[in-house]
Protein backbone atom coordinates (compact mmCIF):
# COMPACT_ATOMS: atom_id res chain seq x y z
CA UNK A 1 114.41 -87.80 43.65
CA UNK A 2 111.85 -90.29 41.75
CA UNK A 3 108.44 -89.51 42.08
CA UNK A 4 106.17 -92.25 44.08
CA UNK A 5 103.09 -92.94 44.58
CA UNK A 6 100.85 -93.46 47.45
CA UNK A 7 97.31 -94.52 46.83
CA UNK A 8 94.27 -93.44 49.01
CA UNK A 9 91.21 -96.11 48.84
CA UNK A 10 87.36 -94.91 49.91
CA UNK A 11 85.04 -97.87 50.69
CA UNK A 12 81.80 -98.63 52.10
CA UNK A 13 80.66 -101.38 53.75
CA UNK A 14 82.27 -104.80 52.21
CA UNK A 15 85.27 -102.57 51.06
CA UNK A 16 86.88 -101.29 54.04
CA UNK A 17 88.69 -104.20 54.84
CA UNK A 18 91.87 -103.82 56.48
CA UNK A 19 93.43 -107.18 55.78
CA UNK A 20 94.24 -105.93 52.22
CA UNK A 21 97.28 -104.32 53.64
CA UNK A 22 100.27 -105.03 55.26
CA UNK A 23 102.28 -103.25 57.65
CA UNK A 24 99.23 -102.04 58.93
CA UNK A 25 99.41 -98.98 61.06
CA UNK A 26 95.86 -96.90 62.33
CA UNK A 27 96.52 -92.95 61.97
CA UNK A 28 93.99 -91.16 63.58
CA UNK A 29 94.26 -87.35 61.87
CA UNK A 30 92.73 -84.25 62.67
CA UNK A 31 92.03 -81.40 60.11
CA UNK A 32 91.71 -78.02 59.78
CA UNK A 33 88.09 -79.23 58.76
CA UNK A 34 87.79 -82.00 61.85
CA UNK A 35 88.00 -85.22 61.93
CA UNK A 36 87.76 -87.80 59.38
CA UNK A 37 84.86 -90.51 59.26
CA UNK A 38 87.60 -92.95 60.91
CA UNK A 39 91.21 -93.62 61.31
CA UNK A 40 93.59 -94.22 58.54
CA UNK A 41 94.78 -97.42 57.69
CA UNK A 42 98.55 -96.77 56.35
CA UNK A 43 99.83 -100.00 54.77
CA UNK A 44 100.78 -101.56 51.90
CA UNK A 45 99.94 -103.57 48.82
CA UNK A 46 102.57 -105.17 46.90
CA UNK A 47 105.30 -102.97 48.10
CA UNK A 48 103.07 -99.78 47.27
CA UNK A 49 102.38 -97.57 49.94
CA UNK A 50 98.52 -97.30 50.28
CA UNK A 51 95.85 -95.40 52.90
CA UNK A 52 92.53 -96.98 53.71
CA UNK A 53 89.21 -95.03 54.63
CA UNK A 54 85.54 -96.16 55.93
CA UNK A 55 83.21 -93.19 54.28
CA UNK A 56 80.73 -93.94 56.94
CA UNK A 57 82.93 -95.20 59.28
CA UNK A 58 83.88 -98.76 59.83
CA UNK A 59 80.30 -99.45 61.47
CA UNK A 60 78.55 -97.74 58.68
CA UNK A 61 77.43 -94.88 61.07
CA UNK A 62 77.42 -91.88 59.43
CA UNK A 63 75.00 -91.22 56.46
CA UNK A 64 75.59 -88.95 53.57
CA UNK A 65 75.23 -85.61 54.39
CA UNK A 66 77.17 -86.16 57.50
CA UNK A 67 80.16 -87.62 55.54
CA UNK A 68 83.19 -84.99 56.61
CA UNK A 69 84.26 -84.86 52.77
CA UNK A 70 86.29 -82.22 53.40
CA UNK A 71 88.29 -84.22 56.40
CA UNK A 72 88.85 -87.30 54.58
CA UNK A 73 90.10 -86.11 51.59
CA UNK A 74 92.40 -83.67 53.92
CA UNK A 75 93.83 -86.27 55.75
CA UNK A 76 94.59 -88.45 52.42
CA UNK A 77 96.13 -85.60 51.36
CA UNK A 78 98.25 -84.64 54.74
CA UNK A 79 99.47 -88.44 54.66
CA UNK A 80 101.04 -88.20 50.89
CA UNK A 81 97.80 -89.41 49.13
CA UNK A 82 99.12 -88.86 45.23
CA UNK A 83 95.79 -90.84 43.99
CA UNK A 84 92.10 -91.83 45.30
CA UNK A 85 90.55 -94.87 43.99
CA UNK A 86 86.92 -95.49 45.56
CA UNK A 87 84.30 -97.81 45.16
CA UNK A 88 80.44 -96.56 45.76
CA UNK A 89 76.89 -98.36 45.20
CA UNK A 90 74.55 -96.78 43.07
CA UNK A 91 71.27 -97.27 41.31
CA UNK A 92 71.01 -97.62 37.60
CA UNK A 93 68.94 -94.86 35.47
CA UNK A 94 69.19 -96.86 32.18
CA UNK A 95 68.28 -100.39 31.41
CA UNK A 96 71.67 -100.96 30.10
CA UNK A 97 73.46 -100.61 33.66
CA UNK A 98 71.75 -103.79 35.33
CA UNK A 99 71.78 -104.97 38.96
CA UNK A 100 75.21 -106.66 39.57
CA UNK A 101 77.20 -104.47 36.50
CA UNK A 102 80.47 -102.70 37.73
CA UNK A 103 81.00 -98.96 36.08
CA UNK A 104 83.95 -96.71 36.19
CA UNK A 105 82.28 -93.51 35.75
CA UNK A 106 83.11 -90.14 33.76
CA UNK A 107 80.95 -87.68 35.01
CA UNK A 108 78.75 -86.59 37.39
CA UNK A 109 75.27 -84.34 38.35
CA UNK A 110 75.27 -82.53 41.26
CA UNK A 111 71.85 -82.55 43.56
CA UNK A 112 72.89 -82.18 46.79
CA UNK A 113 72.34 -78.94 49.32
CA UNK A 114 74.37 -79.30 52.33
CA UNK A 115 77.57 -80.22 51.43
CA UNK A 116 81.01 -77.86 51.37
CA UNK A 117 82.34 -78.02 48.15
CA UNK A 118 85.23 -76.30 48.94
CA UNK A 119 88.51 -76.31 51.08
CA UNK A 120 88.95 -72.17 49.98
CA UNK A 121 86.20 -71.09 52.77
CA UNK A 122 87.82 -68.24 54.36
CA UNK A 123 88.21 -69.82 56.82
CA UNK A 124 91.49 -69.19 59.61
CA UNK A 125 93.23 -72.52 59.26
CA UNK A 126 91.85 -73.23 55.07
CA UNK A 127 94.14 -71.99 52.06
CA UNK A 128 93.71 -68.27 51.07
CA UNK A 129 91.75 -67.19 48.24
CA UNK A 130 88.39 -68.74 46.45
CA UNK A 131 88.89 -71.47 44.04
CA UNK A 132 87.34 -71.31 40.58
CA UNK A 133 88.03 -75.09 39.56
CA UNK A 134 86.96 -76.86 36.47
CA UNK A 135 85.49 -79.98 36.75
CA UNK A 136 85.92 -81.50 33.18
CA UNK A 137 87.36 -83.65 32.92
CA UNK A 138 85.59 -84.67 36.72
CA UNK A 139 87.33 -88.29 36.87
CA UNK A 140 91.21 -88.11 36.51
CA UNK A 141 90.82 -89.53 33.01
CA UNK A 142 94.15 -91.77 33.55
CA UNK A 143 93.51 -92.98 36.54
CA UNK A 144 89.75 -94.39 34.98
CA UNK A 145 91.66 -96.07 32.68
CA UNK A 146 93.88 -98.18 34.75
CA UNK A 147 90.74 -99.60 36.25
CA UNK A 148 89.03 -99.85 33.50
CA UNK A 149 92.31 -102.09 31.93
CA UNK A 150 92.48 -103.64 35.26
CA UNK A 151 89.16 -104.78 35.02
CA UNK A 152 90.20 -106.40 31.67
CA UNK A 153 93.24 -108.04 32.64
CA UNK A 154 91.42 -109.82 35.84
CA UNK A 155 88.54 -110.55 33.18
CA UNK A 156 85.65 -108.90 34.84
CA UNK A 157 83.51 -106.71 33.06
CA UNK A 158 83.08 -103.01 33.39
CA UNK A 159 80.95 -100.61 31.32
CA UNK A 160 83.56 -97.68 30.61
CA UNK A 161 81.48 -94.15 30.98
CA UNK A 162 78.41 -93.50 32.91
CA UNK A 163 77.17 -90.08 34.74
CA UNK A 164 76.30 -90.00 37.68
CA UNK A 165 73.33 -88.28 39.53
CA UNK A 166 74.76 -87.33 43.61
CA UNK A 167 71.70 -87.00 45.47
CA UNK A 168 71.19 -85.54 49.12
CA UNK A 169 69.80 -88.41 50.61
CA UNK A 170 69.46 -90.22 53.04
CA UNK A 171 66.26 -90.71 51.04
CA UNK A 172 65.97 -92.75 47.88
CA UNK A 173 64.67 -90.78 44.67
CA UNK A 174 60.39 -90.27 44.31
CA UNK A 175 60.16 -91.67 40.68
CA UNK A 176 59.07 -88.55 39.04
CA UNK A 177 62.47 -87.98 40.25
CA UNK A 178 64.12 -90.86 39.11
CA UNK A 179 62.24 -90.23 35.70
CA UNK A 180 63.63 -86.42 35.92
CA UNK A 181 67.11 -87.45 36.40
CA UNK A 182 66.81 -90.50 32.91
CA UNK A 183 66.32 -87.13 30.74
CA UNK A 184 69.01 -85.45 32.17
CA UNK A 185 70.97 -87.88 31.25
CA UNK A 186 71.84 -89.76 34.02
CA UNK A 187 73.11 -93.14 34.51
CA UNK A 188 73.90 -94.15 37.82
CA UNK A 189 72.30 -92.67 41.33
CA UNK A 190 74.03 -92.51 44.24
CA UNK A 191 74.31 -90.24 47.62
CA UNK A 192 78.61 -90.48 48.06
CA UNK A 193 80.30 -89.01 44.74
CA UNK A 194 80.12 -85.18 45.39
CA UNK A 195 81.33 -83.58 46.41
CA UNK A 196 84.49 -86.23 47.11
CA UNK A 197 84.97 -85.81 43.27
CA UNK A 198 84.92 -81.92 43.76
CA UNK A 199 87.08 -82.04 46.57
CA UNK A 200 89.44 -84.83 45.45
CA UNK A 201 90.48 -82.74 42.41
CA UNK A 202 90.60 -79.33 44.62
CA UNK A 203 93.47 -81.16 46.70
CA UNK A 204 95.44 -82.47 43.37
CA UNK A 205 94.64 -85.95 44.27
CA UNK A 206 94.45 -87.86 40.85
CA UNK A 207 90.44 -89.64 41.53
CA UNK A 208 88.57 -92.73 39.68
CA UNK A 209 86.30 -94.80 40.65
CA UNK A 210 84.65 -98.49 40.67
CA UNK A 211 80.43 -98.24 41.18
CA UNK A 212 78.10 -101.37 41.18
CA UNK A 213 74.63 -100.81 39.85
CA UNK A 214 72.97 -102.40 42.85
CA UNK A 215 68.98 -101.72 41.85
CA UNK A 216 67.36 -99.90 39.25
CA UNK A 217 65.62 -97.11 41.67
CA UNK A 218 62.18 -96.77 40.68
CA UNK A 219 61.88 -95.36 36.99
CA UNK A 220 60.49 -98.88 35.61
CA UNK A 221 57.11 -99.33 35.45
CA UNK A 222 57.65 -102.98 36.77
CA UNK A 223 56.56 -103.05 40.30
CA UNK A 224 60.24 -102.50 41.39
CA UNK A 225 61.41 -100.13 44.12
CA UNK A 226 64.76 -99.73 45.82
CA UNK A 227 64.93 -101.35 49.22
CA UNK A 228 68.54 -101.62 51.48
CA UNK A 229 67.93 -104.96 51.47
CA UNK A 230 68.24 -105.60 47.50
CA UNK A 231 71.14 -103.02 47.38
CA UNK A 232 72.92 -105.02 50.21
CA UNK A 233 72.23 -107.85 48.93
CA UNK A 234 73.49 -107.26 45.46
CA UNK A 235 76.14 -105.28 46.77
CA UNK A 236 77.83 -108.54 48.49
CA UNK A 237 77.21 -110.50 45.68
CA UNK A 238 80.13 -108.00 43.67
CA UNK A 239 82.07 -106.70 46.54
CA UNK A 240 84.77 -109.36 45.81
CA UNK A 241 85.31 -108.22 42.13
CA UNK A 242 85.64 -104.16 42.89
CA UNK A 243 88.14 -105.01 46.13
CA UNK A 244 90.21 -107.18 43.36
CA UNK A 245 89.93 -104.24 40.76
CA UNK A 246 91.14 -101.90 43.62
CA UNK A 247 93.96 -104.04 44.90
CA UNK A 248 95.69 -105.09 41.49
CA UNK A 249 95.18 -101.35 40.23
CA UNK A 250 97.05 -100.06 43.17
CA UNK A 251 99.60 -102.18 41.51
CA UNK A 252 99.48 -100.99 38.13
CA UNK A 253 99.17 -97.52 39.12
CA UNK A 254 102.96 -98.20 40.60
CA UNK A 255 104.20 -99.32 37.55
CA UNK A 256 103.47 -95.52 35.71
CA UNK A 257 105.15 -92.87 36.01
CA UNK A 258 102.27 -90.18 37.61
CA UNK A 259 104.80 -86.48 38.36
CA UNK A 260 103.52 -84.51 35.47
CA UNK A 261 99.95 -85.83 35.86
CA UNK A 262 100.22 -84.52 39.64
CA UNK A 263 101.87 -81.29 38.97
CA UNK A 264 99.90 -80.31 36.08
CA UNK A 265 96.51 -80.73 38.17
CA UNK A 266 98.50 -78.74 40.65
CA UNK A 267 99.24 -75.90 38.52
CA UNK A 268 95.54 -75.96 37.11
CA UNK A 269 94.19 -75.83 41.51
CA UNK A 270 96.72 -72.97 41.46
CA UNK A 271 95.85 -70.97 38.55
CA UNK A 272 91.97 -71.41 39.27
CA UNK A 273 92.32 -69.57 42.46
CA UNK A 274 91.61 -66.00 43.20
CA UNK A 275 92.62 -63.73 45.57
CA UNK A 276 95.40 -66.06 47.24
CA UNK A 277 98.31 -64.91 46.10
């Protein structure tokens, strides 16, 4: 049997639009963990069988900390999912990230509270045991770098590493925050990445993503501050060049050959658990 790939694709507002795939069929899923922020969107994209997801739902509804994580990446998993490519806005923490840049990230900071970070809760319906998983490499380092060449080969530029900073929200950052977060050596701030990363890798799904650097927070001692506004505003000025990154990736993600990649992050879920066997 040949191994093939199905590709699940997170998007916020601007990149949940259905019309990228054909075939389209909605899949509403329930989980041991609930229900998912919307339906699925099973479809297709050059022959490749693909899954579409609204974080916040496809009227932007839900904020942050009341993103069912654990759902969504449940149901992409339940459906097939052997990948997750997602695209997220964030705020730039160094000068070199400006307003408008697109960044496939390598790492991450975690600052959130409320979130479950973990399918292994004990609960009656979750799997049995507690998982110990390693989170470095955090972004399926492969997977980065088919976007990262995609972004190349459709001749729009990407900065190539970047950490970001995951904070609770639905707040923006004070600045002695912001400032806090520069010497920790952040990059990008955003409120989505964790624990989807976290819980992404947990299920074996092979994750990378595209973020735009929509504002840079407050840090700068130039008057600026983050507003919705600017971030939507710069957000729909780049939306069209991350939904082309996702789309022609989903086609060069086809054209490798992914089994060991999958089984190997299996075997490392498997061996990091204790307890369940």
């Amino acid at each position: 049997m040949v191994f093939q790939v199905k590709v699940g694709i997170i998007g916020g507002s601007g990149l949940d639009d259905p019309d990228i795939l054909e075939n389209r069929v909605e899949t509403p899923i329930k989980t041991p963990y609930g229900e998912p922020s919307d339906v699925i969107i099973q479809g297709e994209i050059k022959g490749v069988k693909c899954a579409l997801l609204a974080r916040h739902g496809r009227k932007h509804s839900i904020m942050p900390t009341n993103v069912n994580y654990r759902a969504n990446i449940w149901a992409l998993k339940s459906i097939g999912c052997t990948h997750l490519i997602v695209s997220t806005a964030t705020g730039s923490l160094q000068e070199q990230f400006k307003p408008g840049q697109l960044v496939v990230p390598n790492d991450f900071i975690d600052r959130t509270t409320k979130r479950a970070q973990s399918f292994y809760d004990g609960g009656g319906d979750s799997p049995v045991g507690v998982c110990h998983l390693p989170m470095y490499p955090a972004f399926h380092e492969k997977t980065r770098q088919v976007l990262i060449d995609t972004a190349r080969e459709l001749n729009i530029d990407v900065h190539t590493k970047a950490t970001i900073v995951t904070i609770e929200g639905p707040r923006f950052s004070s600045k002695a925050e912001s400032l806090m977060f520069r010497q920790w050596g952040g990059d990008l701030i955003n409120m989505t990445t964790c624990p989807e990363v976290v819980l992404a890798k947990e299920a074996g799904l092979l994750y990378g993503a595209v973020a735009i650097a929509t504002d840079y927070d407050c840090w700068r001692d130039r008057g600026e501050n983050v507003c919705v506004a600017d971030v939507l505003k710069v957000f729909g000025e780049n939306v069209s060049k991350v939904k082309s990154i996702l789309i022609k990736s989903v086609e060069n993600i086809a054209k490798q050959d992914w089994e060991s990649d999958v089984c190997g992050l299996k075997q490392q879920v498997s061996e990091g658990v204790m307890g369940g066997h």
